[in-house]
PDB file of N, CA and C in Angstrom:
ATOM      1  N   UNK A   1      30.473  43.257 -32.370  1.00  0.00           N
ATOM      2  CA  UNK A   1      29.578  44.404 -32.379  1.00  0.00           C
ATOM      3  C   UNK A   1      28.572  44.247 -33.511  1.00  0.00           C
ATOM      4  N   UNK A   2      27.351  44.744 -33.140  1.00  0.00           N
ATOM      5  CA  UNK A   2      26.613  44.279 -34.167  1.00  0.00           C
ATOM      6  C   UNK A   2      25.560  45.622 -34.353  1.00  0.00           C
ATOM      7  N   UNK A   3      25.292  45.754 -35.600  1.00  0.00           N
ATOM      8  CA  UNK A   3      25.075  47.367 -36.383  1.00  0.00           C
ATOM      9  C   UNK A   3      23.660  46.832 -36.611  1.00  0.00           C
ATOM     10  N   UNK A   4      22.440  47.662 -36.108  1.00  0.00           N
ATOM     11  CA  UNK A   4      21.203  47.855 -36.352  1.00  0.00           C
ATOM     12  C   UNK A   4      20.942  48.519 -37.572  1.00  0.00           C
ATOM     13  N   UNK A   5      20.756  48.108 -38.357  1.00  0.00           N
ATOM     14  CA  UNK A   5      19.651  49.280 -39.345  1.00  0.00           C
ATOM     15  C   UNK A   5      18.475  49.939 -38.939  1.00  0.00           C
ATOM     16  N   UNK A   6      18.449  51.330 -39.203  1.00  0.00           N
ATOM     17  CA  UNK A   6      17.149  51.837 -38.327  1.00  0.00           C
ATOM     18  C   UNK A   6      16.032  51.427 -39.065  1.00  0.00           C
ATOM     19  N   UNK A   7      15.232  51.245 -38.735  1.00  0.00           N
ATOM     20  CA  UNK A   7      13.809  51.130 -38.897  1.00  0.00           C
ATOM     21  C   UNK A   7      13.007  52.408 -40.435  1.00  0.00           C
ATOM     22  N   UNK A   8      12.703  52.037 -41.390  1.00  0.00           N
ATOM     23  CA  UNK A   8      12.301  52.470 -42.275  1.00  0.00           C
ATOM     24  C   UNK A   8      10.829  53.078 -41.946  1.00  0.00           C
ATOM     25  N   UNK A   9      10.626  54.437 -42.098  1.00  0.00           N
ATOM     26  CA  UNK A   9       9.545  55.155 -41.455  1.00  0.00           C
ATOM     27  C   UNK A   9       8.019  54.333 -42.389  1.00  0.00           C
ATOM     28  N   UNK A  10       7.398  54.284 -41.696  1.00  0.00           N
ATOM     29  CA  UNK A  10       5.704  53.808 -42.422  1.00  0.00           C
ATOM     30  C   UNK A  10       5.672  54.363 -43.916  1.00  0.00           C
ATOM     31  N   UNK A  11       5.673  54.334 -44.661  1.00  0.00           N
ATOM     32  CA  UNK A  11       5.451  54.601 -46.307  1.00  0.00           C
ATOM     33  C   UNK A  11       3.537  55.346 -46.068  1.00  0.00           C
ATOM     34  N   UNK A  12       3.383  56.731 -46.600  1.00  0.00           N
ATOM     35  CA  UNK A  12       2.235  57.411 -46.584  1.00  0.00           C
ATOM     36  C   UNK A  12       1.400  56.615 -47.790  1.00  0.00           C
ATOM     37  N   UNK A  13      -0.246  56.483 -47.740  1.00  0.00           N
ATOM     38  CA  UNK A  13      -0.973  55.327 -48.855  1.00  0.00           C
ATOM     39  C   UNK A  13      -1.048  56.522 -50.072  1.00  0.00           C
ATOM     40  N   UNK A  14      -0.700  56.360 -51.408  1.00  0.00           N
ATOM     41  CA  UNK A  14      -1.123  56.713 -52.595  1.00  0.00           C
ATOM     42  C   UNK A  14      -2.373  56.789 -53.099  1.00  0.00           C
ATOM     43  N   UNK A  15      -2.796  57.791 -53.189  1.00  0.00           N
ATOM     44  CA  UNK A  15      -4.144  57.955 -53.823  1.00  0.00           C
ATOM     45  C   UNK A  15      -4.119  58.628 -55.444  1.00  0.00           C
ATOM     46  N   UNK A  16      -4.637  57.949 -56.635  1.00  0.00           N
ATOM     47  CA  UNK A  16      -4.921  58.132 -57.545  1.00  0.00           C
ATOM     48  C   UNK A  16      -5.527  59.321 -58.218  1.00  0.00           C
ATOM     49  N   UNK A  17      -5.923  60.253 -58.342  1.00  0.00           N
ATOM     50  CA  UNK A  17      -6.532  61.625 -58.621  1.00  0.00           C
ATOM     51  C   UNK A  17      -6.943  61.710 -59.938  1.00  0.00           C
ATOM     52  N   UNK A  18      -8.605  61.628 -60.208  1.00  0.00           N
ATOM     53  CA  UNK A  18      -8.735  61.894 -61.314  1.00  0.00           C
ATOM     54  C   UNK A  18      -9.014  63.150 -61.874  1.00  0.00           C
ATOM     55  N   UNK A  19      -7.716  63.167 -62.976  1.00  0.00           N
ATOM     56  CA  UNK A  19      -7.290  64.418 -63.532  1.00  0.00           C
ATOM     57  C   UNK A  19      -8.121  64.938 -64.145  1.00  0.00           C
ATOM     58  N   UNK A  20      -9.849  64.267 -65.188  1.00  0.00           N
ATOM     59  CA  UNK A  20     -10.384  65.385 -65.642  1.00  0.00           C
ATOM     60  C   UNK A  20     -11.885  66.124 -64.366  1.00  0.00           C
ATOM     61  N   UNK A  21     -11.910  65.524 -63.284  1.00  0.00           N
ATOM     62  CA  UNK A  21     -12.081  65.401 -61.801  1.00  0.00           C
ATOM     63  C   UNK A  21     -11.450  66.879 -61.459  1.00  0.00           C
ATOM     64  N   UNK A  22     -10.452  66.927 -61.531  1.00  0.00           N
ATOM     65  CA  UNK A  22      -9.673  67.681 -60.780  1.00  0.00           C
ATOM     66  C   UNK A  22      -9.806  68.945 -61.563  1.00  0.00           C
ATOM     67  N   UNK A  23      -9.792  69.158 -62.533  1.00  0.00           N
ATOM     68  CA  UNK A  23      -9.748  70.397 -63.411  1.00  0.00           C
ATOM     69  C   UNK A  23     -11.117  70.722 -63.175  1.00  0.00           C
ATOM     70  N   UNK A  24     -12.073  70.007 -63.348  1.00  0.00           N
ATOM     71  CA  UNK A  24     -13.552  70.574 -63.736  1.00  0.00           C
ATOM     72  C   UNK A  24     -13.532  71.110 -62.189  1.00  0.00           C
ATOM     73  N   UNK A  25     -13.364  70.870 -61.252  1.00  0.00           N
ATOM     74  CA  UNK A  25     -13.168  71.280 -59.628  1.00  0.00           C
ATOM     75  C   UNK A  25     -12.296  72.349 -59.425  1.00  0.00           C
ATOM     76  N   UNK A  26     -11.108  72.931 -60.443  1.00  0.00           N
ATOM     77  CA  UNK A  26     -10.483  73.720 -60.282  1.00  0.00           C
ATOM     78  C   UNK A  26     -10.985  74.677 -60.962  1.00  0.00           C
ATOM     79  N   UNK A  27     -12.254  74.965 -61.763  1.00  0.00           N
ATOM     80  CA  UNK A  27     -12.489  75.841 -62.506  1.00  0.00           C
ATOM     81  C   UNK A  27     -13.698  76.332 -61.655  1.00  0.00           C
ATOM     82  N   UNK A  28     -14.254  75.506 -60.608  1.00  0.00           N
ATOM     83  CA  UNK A  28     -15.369  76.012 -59.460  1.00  0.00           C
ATOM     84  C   UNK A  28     -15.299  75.188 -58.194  1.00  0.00           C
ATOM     85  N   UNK A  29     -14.083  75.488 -57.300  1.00  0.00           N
ATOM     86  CA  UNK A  29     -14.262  75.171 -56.289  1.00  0.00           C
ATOM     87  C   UNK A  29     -15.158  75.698 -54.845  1.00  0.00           C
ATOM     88  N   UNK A  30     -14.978  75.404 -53.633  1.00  0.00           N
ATOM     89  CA  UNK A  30     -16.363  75.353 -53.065  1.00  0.00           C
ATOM     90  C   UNK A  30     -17.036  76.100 -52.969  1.00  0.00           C
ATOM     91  N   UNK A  31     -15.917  77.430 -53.199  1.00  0.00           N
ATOM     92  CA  UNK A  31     -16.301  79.070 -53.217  1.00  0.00           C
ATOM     93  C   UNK A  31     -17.058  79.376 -54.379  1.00  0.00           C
ATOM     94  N   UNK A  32     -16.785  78.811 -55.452  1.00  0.00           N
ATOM     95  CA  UNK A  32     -17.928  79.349 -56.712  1.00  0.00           C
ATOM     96  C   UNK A  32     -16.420  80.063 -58.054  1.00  0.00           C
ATOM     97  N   UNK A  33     -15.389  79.926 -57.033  1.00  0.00           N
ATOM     98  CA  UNK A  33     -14.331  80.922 -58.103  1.00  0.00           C
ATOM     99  C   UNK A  33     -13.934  79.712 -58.316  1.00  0.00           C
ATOM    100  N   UNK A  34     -13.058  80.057 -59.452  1.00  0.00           N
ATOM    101  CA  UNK A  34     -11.908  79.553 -59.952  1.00  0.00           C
ATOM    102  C   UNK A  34     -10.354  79.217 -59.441  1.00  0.00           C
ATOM    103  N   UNK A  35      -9.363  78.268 -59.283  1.00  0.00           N
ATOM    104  CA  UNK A  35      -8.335  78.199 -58.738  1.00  0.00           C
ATOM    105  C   UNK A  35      -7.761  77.741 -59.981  1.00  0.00           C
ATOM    106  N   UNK A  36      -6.417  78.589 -59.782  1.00  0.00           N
ATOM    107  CA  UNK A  36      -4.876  78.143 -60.753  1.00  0.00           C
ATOM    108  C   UNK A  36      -4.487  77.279 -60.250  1.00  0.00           C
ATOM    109  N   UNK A  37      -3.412  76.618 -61.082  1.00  0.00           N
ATOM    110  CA  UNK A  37      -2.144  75.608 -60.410  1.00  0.00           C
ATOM    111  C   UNK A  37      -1.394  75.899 -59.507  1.00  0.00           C
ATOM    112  N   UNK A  38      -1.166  77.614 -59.664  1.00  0.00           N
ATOM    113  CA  UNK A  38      -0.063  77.811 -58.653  1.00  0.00           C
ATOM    114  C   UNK A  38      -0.521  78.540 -57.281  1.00  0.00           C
ATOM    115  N   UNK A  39      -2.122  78.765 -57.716  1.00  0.00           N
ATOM    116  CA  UNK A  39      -3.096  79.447 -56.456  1.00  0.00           C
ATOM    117  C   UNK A  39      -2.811  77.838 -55.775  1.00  0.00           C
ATOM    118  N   UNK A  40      -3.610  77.018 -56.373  1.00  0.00           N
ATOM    119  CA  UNK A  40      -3.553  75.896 -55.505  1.00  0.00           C
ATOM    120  C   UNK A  40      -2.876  75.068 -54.748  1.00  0.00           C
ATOM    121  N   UNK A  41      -1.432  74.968 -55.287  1.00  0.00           N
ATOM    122  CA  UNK A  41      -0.425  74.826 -54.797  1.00  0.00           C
ATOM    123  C   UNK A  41      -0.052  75.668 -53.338  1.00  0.00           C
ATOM    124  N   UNK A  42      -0.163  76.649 -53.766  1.00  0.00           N
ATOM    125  CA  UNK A  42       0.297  77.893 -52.835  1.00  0.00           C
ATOM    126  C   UNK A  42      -0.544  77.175 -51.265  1.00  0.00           C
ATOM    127  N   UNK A  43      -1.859  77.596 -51.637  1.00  0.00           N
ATOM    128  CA  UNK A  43      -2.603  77.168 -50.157  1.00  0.00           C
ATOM    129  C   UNK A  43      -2.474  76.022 -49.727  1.00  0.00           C
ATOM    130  N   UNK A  44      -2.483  74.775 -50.970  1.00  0.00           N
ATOM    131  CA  UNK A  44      -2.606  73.333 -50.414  1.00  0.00           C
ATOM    132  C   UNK A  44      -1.422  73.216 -49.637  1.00  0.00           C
ATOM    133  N   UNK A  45      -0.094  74.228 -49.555  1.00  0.00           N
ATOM    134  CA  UNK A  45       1.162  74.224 -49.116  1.00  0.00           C
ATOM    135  C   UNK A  45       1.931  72.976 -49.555  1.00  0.00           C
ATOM    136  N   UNK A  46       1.773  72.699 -51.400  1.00  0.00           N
ATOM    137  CA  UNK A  46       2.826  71.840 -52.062  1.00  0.00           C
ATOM    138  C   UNK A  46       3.054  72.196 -53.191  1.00  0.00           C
ATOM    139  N   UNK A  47       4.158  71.093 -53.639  1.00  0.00           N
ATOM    140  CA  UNK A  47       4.930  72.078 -54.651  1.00  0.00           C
ATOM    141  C   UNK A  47       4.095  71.904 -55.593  1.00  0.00           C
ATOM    142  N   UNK A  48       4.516  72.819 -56.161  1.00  0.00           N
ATOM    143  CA  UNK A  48       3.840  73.626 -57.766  1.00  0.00           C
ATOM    144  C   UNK A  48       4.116  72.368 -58.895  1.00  0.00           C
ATOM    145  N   UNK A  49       5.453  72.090 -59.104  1.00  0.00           N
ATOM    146  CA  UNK A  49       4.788  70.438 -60.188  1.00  0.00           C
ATOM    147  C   UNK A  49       4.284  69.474 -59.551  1.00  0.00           C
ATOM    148  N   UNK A  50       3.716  69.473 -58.479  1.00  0.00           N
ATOM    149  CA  UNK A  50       3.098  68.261 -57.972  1.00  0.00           C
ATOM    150  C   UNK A  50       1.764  68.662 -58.629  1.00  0.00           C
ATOM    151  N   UNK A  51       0.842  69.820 -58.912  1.00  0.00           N
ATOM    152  CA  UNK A  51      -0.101  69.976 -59.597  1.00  0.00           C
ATOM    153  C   UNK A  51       0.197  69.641 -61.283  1.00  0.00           C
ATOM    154  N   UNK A  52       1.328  70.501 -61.531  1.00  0.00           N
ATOM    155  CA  UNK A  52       1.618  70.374 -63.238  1.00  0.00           C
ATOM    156  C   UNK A  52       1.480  69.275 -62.793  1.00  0.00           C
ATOM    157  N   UNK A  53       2.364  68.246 -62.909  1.00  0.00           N
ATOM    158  CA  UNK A  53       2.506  66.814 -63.159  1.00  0.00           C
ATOM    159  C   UNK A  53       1.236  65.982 -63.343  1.00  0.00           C
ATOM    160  N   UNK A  54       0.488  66.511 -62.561  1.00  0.00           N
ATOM    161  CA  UNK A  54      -1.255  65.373 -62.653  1.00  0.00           C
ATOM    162  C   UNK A  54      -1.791  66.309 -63.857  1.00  0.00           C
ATOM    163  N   UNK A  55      -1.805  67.188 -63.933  1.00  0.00           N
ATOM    164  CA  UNK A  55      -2.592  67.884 -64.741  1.00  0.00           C
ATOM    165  C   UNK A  55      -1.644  67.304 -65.995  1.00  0.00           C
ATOM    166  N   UNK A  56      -0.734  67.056 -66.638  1.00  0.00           N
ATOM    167  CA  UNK A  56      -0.054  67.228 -67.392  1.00  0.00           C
ATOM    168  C   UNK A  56       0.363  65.313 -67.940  1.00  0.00           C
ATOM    169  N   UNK A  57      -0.650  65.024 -67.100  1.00  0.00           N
ATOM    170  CA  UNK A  57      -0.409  63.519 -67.232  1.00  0.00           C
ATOM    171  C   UNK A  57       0.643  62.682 -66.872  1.00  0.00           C
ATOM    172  N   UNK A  58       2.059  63.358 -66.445  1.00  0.00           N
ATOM    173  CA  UNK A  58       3.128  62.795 -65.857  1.00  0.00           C
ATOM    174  C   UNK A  58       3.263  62.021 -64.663  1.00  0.00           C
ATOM    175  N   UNK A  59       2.140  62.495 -63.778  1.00  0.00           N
ATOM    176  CA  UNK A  59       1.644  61.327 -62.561  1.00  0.00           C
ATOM    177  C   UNK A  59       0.302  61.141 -62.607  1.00  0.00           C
ATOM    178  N   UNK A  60      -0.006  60.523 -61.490  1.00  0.00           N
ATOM    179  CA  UNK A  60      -1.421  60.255 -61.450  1.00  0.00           C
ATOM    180  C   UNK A  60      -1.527  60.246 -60.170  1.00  0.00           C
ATOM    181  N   UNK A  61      -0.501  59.732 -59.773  1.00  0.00           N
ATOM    182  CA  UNK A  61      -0.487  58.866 -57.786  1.00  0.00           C
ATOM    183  C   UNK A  61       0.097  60.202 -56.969  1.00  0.00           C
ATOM    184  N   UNK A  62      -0.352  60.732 -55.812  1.00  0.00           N
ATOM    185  CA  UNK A  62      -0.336  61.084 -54.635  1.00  0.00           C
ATOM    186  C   UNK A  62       0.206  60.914 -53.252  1.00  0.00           C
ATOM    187  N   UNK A  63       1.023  61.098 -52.329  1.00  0.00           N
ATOM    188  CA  UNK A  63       0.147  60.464 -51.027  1.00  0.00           C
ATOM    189  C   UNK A  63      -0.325  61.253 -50.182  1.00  0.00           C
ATOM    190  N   UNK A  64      -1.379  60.827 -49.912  1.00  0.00           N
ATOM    191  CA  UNK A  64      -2.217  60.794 -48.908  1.00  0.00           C
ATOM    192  C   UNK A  64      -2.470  62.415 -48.539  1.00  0.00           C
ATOM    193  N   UNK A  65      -1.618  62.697 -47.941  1.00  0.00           N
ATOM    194  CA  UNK A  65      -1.295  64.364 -46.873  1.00  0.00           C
ATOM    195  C   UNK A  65      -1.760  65.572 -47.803  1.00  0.00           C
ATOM    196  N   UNK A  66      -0.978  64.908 -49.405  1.00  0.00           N
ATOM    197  CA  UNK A  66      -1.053  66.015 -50.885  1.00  0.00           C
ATOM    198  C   UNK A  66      -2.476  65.966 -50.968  1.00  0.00           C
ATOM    199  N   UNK A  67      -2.727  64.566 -51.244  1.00  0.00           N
ATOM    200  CA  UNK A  67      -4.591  64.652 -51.473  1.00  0.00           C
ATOM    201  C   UNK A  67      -5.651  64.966 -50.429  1.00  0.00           C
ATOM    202  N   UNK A  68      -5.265  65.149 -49.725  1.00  0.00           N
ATOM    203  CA  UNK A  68      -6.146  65.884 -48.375  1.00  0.00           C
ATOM    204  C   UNK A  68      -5.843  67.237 -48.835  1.00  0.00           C
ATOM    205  N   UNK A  69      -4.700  67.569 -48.904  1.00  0.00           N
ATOM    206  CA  UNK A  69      -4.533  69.041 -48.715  1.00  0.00           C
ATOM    207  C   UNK A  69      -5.546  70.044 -50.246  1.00  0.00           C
ATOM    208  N   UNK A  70      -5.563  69.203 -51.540  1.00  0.00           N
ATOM    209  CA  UNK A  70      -5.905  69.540 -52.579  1.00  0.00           C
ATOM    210  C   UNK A  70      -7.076  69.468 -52.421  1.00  0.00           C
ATOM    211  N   UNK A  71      -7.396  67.983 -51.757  1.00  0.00           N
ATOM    212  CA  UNK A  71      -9.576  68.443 -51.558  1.00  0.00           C
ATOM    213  C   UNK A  71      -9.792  69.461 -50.767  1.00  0.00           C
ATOM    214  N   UNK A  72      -9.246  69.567 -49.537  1.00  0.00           N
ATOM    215  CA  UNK A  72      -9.351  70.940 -48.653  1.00  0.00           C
ATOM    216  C   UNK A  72      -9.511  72.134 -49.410  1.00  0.00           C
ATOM    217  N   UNK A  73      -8.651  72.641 -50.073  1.00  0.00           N
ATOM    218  CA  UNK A  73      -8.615  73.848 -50.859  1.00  0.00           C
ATOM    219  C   UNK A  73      -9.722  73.589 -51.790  1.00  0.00           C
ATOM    220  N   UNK A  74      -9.771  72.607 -53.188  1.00  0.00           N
ATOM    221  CA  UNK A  74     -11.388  72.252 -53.333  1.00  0.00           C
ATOM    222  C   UNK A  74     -12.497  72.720 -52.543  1.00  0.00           C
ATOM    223  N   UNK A  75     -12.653  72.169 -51.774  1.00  0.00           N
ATOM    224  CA  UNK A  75     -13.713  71.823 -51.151  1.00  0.00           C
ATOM    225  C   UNK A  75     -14.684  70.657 -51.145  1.00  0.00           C
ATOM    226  N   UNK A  76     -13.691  69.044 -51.496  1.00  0.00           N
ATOM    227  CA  UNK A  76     -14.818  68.154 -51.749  1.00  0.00           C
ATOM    228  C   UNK A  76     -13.948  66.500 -50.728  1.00  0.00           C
ATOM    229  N   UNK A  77     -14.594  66.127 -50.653  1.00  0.00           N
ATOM    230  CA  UNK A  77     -13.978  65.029 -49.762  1.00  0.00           C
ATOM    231  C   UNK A  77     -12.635  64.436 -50.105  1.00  0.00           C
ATOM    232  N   UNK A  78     -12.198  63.636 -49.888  1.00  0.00           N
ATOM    233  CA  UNK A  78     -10.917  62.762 -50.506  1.00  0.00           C
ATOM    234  C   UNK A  78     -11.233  61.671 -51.252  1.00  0.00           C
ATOM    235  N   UNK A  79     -12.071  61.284 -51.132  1.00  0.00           N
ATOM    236  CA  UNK A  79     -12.879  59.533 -51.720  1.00  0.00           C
ATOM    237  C   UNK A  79     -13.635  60.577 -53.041  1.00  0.00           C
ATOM    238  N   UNK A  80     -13.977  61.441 -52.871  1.00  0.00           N
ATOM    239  CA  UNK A  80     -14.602  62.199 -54.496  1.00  0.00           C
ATOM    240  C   UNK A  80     -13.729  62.291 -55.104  1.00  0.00           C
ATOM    241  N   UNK A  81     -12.619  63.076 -55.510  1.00  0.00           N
ATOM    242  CA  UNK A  81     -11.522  62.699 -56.432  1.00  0.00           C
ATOM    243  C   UNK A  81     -10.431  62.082 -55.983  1.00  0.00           C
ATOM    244  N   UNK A  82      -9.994  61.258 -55.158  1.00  0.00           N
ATOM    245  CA  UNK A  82      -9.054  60.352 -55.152  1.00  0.00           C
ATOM    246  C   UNK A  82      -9.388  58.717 -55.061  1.00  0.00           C
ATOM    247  N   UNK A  83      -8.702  57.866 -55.405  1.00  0.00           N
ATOM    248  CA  UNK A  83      -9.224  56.556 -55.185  1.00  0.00           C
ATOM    249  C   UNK A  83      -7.717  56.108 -54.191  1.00  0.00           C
ATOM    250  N   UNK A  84      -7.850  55.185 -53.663  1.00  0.00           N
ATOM    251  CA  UNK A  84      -6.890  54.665 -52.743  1.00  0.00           C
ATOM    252  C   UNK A  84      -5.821  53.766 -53.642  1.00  0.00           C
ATOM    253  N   UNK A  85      -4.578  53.675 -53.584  1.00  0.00           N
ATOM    254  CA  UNK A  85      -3.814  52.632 -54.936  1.00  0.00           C
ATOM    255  C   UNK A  85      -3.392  51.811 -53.353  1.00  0.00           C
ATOM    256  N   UNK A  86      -3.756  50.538 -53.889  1.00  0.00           N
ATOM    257  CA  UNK A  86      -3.681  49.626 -52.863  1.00  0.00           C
ATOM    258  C   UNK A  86      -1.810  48.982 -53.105  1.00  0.00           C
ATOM    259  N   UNK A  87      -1.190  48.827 -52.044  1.00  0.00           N
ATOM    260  CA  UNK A  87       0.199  48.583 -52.745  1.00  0.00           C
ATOM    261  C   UNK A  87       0.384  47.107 -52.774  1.00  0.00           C
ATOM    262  N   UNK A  88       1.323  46.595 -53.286  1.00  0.00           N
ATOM    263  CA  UNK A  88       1.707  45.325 -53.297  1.00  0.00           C
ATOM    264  C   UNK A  88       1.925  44.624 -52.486  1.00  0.00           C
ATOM    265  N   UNK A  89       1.405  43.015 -52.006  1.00  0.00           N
ATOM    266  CA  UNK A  89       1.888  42.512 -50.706  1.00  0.00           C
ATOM    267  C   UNK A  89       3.106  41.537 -51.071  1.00  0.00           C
ATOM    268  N   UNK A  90       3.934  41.474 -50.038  1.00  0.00           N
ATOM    269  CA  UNK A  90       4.900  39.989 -50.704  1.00  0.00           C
ATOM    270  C   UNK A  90       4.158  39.149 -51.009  1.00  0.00           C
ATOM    271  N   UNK A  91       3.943  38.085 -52.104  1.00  0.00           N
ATOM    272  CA  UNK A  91       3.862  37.346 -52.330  1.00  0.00           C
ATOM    273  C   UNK A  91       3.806  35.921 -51.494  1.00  0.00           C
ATOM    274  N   UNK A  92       4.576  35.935 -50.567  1.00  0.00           N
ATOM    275  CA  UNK A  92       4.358  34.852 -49.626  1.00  0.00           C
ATOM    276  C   UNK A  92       3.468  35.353 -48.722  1.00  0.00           C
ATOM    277  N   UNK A  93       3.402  36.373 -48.316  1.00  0.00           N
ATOM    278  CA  UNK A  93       2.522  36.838 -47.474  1.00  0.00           C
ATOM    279  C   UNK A  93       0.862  36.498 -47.830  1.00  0.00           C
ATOM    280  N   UNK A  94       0.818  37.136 -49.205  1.00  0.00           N
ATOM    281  CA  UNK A  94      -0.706  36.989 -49.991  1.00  0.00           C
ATOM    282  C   UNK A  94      -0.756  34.847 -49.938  1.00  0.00           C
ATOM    283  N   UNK A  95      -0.035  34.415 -50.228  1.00  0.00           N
ATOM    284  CA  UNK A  95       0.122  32.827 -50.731  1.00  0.00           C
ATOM    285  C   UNK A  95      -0.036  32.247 -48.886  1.00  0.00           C
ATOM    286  N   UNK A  96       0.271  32.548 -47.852  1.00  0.00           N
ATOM    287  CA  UNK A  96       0.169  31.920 -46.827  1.00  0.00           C
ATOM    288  C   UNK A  96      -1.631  32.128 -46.388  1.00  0.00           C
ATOM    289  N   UNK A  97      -1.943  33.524 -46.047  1.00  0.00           N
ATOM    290  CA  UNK A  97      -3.375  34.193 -46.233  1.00  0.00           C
ATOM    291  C   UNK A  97      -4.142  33.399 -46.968  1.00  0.00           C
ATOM    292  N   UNK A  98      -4.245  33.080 -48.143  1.00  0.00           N
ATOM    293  CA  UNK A  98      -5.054  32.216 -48.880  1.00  0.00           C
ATOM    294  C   UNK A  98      -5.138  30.357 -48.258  1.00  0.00           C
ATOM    295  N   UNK A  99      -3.835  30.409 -48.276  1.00  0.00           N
ATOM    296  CA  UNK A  99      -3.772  28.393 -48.061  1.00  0.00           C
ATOM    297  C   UNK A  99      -4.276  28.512 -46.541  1.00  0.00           C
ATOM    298  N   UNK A 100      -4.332  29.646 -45.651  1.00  0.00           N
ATOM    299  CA  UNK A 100      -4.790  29.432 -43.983  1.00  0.00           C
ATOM    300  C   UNK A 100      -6.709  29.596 -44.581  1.00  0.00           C
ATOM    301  N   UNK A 101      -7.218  29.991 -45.380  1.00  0.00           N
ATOM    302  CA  UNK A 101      -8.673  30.264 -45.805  1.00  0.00           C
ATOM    303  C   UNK A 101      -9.380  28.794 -46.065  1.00  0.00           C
TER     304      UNK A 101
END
């Protein structure tokens, strides 16, 4: 008998958020008001230290769904305050890619 491991779901891409970006945007978002940490949280529908934490310097990285949801409430694209964190390839993978070039 032989035991499958299931299949590991797609990993969501990390986006970077720049934190003094993000504040100057939270003090006039698209509306002209002001948004809190925990206003923002609330609507972006995530948790509340996922804001502390960037603001607070403890993260930086995202994925994807969080940083959509935070420009939304903003009001500014995703590529304006987020940058994409490109992830790591195996190593043989990157080393075969090159020697086929």
């Amino acid at each position: 008998m032989t035991t499958s491991i299931p299949a590991q779901p797609a990993q969501e891409p990390l986006f970077e958020v720049d934190i003094e970006l993000l504040e100057r945007l939270m003090r006039r978002t698209k509306t002209g008001a002001a948004v809190k940490g925990r206003e923002l949280t609330a609507r972006a529908g995530i948790a509340h230290g996922t804001i502390s934490n960037l603001l607070n310097g403890v993260r930086e990285n995202v994925q994807a769904s969080t940083a959509a949801a935070i420009c939304d409430v903003i009001g500014v694209e995703l590529l304006v305050l987020c940058i994409p964190v490109e992830r790591l390839e195996p190593a043989t993978a990157r080393l075969t890619e090159l020697s086929a070039a």
